[in-house]
Protein backbone atom coordinates (compact mmCIF):
# COMPACT_ATOMS: atom_id res chain seq x y z
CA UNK A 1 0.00 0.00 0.00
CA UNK A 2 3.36 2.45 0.84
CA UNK A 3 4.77 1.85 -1.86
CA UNK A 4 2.12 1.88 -4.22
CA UNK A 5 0.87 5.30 -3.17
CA UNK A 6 4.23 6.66 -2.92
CA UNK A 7 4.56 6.12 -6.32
CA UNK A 8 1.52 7.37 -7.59
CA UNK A 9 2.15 10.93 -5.93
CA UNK A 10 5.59 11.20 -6.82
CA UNK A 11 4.89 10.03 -10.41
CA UNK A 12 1.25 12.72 -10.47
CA UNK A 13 3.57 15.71 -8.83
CA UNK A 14 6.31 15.12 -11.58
CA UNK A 15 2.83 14.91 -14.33
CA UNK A 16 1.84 18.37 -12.73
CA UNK A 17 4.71 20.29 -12.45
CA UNK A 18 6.43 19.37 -16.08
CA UNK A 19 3.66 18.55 -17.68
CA UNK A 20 4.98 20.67 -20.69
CA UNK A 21 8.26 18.92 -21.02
CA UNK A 22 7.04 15.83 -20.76
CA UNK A 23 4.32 16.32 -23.15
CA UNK A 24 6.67 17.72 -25.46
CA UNK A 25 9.78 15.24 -25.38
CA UNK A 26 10.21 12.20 -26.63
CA UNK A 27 7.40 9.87 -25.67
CA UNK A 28 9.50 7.26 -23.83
CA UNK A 29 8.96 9.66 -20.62
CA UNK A 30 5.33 9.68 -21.23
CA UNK A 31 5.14 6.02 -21.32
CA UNK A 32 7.37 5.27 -18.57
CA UNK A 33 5.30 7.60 -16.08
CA UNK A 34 2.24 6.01 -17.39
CA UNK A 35 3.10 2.52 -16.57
CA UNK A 36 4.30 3.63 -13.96
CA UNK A 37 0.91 5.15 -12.79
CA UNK A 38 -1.10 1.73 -13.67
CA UNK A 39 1.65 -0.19 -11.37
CA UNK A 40 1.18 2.08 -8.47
CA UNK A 41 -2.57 1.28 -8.87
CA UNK A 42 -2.32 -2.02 -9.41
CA UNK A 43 -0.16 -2.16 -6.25
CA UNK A 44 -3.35 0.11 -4.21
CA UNK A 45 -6.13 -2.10 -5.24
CA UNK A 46 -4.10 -5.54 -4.51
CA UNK A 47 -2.89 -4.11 -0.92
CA UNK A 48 -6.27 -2.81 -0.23
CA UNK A 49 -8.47 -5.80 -2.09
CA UNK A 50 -6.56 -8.37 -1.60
CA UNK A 51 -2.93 -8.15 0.20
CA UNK A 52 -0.07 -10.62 0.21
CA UNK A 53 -0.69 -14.14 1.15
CA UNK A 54 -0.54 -14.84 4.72
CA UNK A 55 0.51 -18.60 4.52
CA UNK A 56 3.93 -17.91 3.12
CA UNK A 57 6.69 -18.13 5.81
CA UNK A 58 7.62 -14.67 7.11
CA UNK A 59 10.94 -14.82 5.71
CA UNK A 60 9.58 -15.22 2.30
CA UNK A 61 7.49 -12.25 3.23
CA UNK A 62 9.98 -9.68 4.47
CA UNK A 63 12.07 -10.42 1.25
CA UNK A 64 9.27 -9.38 -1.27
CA UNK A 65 8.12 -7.00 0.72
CA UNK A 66 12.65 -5.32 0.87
CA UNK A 67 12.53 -6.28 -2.54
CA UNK A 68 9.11 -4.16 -3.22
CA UNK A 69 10.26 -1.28 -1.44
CA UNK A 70 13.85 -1.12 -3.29
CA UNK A 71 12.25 -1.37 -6.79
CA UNK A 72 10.08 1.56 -5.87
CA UNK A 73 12.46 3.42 -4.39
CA UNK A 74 14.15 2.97 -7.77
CA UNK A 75 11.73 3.88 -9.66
CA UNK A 76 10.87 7.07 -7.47
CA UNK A 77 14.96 7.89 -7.61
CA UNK A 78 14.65 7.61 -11.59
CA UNK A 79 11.83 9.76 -12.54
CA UNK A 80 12.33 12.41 -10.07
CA UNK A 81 16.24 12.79 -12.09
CA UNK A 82 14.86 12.37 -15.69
CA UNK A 83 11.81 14.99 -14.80
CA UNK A 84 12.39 17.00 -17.67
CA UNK A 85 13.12 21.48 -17.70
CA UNK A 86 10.02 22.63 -19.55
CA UNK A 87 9.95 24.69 -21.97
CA UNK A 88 8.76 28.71 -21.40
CA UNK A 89 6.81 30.13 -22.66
CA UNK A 90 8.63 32.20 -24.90
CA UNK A 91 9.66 29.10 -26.53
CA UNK A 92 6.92 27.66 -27.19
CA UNK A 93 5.56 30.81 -28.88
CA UNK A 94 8.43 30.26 -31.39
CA UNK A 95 6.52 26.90 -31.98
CA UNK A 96 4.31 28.51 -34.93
CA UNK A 97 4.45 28.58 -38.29
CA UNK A 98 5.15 32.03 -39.51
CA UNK A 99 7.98 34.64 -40.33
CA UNK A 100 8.74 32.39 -43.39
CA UNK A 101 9.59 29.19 -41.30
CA UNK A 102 6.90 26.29 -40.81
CA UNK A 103 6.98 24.22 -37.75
CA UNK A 104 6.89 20.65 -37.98
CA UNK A 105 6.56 18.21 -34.87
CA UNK A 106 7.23 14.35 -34.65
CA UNK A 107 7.71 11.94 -31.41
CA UNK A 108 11.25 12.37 -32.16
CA UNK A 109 11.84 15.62 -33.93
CA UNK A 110 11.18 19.49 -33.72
CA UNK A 111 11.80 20.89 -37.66
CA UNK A 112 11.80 24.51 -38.12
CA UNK A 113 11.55 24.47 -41.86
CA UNK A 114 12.81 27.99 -43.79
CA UNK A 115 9.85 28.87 -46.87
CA UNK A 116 13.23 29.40 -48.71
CA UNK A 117 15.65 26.72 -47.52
CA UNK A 118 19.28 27.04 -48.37
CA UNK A 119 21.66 24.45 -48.65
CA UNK A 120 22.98 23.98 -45.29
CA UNK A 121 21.33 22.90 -42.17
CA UNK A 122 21.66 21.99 -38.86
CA UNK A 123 20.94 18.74 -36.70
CA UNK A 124 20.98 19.67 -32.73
CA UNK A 125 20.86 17.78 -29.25
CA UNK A 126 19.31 19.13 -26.26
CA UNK A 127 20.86 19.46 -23.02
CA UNK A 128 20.57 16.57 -20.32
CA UNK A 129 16.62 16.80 -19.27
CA UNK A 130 15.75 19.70 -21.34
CA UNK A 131 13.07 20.03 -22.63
CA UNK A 132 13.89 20.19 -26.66
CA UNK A 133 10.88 22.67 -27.27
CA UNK A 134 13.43 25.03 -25.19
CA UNK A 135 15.89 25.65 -27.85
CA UNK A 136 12.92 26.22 -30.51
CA UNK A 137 13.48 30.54 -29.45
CA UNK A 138 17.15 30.21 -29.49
CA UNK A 139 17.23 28.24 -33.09
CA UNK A 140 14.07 30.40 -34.63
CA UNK A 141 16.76 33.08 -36.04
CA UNK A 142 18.60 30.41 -37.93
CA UNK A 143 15.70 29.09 -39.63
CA UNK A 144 14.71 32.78 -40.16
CA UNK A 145 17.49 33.16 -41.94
CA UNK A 146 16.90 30.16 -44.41
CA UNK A 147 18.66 27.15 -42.38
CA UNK A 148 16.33 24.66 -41.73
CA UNK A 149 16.97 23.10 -37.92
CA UNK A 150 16.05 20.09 -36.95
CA UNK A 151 16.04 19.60 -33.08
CA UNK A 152 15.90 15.91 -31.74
CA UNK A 153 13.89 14.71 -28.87
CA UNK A 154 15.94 11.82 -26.94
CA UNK A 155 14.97 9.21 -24.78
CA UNK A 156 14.24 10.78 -21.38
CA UNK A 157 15.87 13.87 -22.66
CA UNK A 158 19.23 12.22 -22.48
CA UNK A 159 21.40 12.01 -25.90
CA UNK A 160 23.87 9.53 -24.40
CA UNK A 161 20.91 7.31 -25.12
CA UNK A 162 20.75 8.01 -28.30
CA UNK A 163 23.61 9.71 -30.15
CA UNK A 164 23.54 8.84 -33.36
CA UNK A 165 19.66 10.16 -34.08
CA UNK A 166 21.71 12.03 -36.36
CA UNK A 167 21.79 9.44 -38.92
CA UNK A 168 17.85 9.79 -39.48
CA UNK A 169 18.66 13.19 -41.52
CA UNK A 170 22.50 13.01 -42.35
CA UNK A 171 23.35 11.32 -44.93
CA UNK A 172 19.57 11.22 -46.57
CA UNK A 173 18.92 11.49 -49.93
CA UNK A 174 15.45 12.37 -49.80
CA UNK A 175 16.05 15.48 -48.08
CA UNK A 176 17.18 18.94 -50.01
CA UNK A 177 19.97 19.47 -47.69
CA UNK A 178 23.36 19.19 -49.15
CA UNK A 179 25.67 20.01 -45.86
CA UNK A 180 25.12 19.22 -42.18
CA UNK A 181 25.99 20.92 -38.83
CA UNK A 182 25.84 18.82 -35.78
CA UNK A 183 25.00 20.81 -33.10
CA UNK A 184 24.40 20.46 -29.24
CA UNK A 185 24.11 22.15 -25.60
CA UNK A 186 26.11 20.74 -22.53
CA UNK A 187 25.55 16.72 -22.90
CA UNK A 188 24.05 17.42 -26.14
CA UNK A 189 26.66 19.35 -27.13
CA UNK A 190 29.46 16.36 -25.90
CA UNK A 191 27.51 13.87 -27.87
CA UNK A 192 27.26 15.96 -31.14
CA UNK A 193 30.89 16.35 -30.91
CA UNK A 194 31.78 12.47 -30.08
CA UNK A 195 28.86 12.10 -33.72
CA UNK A 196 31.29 14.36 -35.14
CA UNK A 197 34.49 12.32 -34.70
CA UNK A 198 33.76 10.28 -37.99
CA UNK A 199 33.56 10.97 -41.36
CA UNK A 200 30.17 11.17 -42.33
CA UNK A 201 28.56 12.02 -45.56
CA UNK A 202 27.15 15.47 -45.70
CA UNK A 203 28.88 16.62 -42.35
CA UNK A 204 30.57 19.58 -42.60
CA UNK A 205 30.39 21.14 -38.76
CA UNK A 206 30.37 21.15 -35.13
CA UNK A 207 28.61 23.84 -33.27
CA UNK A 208 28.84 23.32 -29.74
CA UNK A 209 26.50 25.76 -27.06
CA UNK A 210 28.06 25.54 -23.48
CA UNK A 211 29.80 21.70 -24.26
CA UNK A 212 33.19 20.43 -25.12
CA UNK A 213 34.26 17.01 -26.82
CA UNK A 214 34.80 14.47 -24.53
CA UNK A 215 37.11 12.92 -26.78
CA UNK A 216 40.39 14.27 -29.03
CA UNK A 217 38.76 15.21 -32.60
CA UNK A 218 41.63 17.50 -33.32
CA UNK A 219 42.19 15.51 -36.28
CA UNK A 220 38.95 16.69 -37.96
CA UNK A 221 40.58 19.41 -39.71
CA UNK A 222 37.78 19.31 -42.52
CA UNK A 223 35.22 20.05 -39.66
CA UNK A 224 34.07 23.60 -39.08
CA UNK A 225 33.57 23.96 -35.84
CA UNK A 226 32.64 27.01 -33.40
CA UNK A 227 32.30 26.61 -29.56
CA UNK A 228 29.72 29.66 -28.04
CA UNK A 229 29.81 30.06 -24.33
CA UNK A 230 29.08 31.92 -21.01
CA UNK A 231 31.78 33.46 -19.16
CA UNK A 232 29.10 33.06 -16.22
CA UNK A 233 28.56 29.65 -17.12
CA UNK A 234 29.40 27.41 -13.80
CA UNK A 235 28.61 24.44 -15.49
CA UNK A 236 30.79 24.26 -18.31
CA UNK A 237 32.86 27.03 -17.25
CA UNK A 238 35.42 28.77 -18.81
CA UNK A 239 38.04 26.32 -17.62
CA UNK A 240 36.32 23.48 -19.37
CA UNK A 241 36.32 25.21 -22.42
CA UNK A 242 39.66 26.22 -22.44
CA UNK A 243 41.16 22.47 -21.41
CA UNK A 244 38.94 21.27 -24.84
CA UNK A 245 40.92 23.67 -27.18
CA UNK A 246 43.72 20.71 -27.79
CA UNK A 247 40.56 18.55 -28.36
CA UNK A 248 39.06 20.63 -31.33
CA UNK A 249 40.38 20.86 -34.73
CA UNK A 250 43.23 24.40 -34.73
CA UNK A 251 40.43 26.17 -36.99
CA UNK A 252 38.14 26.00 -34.51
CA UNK A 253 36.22 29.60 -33.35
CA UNK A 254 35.47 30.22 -30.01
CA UNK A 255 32.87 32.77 -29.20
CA UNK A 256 32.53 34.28 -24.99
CA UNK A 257 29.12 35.52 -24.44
CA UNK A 258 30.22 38.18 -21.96
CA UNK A 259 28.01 37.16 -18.58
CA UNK A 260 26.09 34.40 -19.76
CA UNK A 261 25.32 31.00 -18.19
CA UNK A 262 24.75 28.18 -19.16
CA UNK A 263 20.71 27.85 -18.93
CA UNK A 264 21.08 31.01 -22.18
CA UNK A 265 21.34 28.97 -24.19
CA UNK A 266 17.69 27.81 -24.22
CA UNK A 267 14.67 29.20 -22.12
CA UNK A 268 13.61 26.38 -19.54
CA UNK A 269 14.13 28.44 -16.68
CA UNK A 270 17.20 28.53 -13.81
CA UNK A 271 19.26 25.53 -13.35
CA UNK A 272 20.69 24.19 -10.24
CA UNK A 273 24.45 24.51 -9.79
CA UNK A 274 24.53 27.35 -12.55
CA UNK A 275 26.26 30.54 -12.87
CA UNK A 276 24.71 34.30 -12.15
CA UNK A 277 24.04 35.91 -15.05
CA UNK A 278 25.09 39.66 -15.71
CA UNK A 279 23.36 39.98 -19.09
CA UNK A 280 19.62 39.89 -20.32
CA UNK A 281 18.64 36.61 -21.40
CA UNK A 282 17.48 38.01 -24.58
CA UNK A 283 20.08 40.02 -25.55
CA UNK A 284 22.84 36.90 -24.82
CA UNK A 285 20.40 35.02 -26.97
CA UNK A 286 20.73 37.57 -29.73
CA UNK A 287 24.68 37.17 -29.41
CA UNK A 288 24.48 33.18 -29.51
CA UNK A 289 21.99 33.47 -32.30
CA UNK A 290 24.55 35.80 -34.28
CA UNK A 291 27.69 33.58 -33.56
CA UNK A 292 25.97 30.65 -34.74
CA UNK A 293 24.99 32.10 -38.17
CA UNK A 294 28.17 32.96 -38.68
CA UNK A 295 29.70 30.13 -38.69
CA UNK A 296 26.83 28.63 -41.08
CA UNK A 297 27.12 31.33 -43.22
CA UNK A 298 31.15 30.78 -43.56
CA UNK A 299 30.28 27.23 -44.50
CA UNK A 300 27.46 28.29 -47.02
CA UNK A 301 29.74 30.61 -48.80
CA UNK A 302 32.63 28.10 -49.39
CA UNK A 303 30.29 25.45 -50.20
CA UNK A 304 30.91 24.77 -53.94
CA UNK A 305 28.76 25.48 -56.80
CA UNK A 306 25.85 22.89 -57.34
């Protein structure tokens, strides 16, 4: 009966209080918290109904009973650390066709699609337990600008578990997109860069928002590659960044967003162990918006001739 109803309020809180992210990740959160909800149920109406048998010996007892509480306590532990940052508002507002870009939506993809789509575009993975409807503000600009952006929704907003969903747009033929940028924040960021290691058809750079490789890619001289972060950030901090350097490729362009941290670089609110900020959010937004079409722009105008 504990356990059971322990579960169902931990598992309705994390329902009411990120309902937003959870509705708008991928849906392997969704399910999980919905099985989740019919176990804790199940494990209700069987205490209250029915109850364990009583002709077992009591040893037999106390060990399901240690085991019962240890799964749950599990389970509590694990969806209380992949409860995801929701998107603001002001993201989701960027969620709307308009301003020549149209918004298209998948279980496993956010696509901000230009009217007027140029040649290069870019593939990005959200931070660990963001929401990826929070970088949708952030990324609006590039698809403004005729990139089309493609932002992937991971399994419990973690790209570790899945960091090559890359390889459902790279390298596809059916698509009108001749070059690729692989692009991430924080974990996202370190798992874009590991994608980035090998040679992949179509790939032609590495932007990285508040993230560093975590391993040596400086061979990847073809890569173009431009790390943006917060001199604020206390996440990946400026140290971090600066240890990576021998890790990227020599061309590589670093961009300091003067008093930023590391929650800029998408808009799902503050984040625990992060940095004070002594910039508007907006107008550090504007900067990381700006560094990153420059580097796409580069790439565009050396791209050869069709």
């Amino acid at each position: 009966m504990c356990a059971g109803a322990t579960l169902l309020v931990v598992v309705c809180w994390v329902f009411a209080s990120a309902w937003v992210g959870i509705w708008g990740s991928h849906p392997a959160g969704l399910v999980t918290l919905g099985v989740c909800t019919l176990g804790a149920m199940g494990l209700i109406a069987w205490s209250w109904f029915g109850g364990p048998p009583r002709l077992r010996p009591r040893r037999i007892r106390w060990l399901a009973r240690g085991a019962l509480v240890v799964l749950t306590g599990l389970l509590v532990a694990t969806i209380l650390y992949t409860r995801p940052f929701s998107a603001q508002q002001v993201a989701l507002d960027a969620l709307v066709d308009g301003g020549g870009v149209t918004v298209g939506e998948s279980w496993t993809q956010i696509r901000l699609q230009p009217d007027e789509p140029l040649r290069t575009a870019v593939a990005f993975y959200p931070g660990a337990k963001v929401d990826p409807q929070a970088y949708t503000h952030v990324l609006r600009p590039v698809a403004e600008a005729g990139y089309p952006v493609v932002i992937f929704k991971q399994p419990y907003n973690l790209a570790i578990l899945d960091g090559d969903a890359a390889d459902s747009v790279i390298g596809d033929g059916y698509d009108e997109v001749d070059r690729w940028v692989i692009g991430g924040h924080s974990l996202g960021g370190a798992m874009a860069a590991r994608y980035g290691e090998e040679m992949r058809d179509e790939l032609v750079g590495l932007l990285l928002y508040g993230a560093y490789p975590v391993n040596d890619m400086s061979a990847r001289s073809d890569l173009a590659v431009m790390s943006v972060s917060g001199t604020n950030d206390a996440l990946a901090d400026v140290a971090d960044i600066e240890a990576s350097v021998s890790e990227l490729p020599a061309t590589a362009e670093y961009v300091a967003i003067a008093g930023g941290i590391h929650s800029f670089f998408g808009d799902y609110g503050a984040q625990k162990g992060d940095g004070t900020p002594t910039i508007p959010r907006q107008r550090a937004q504007d900067q990381i918006a700006l560094a990153t079409l420059q580097l796409l722009g580069s790439i565009e105008r050396t791209a050869p001739a069709d």
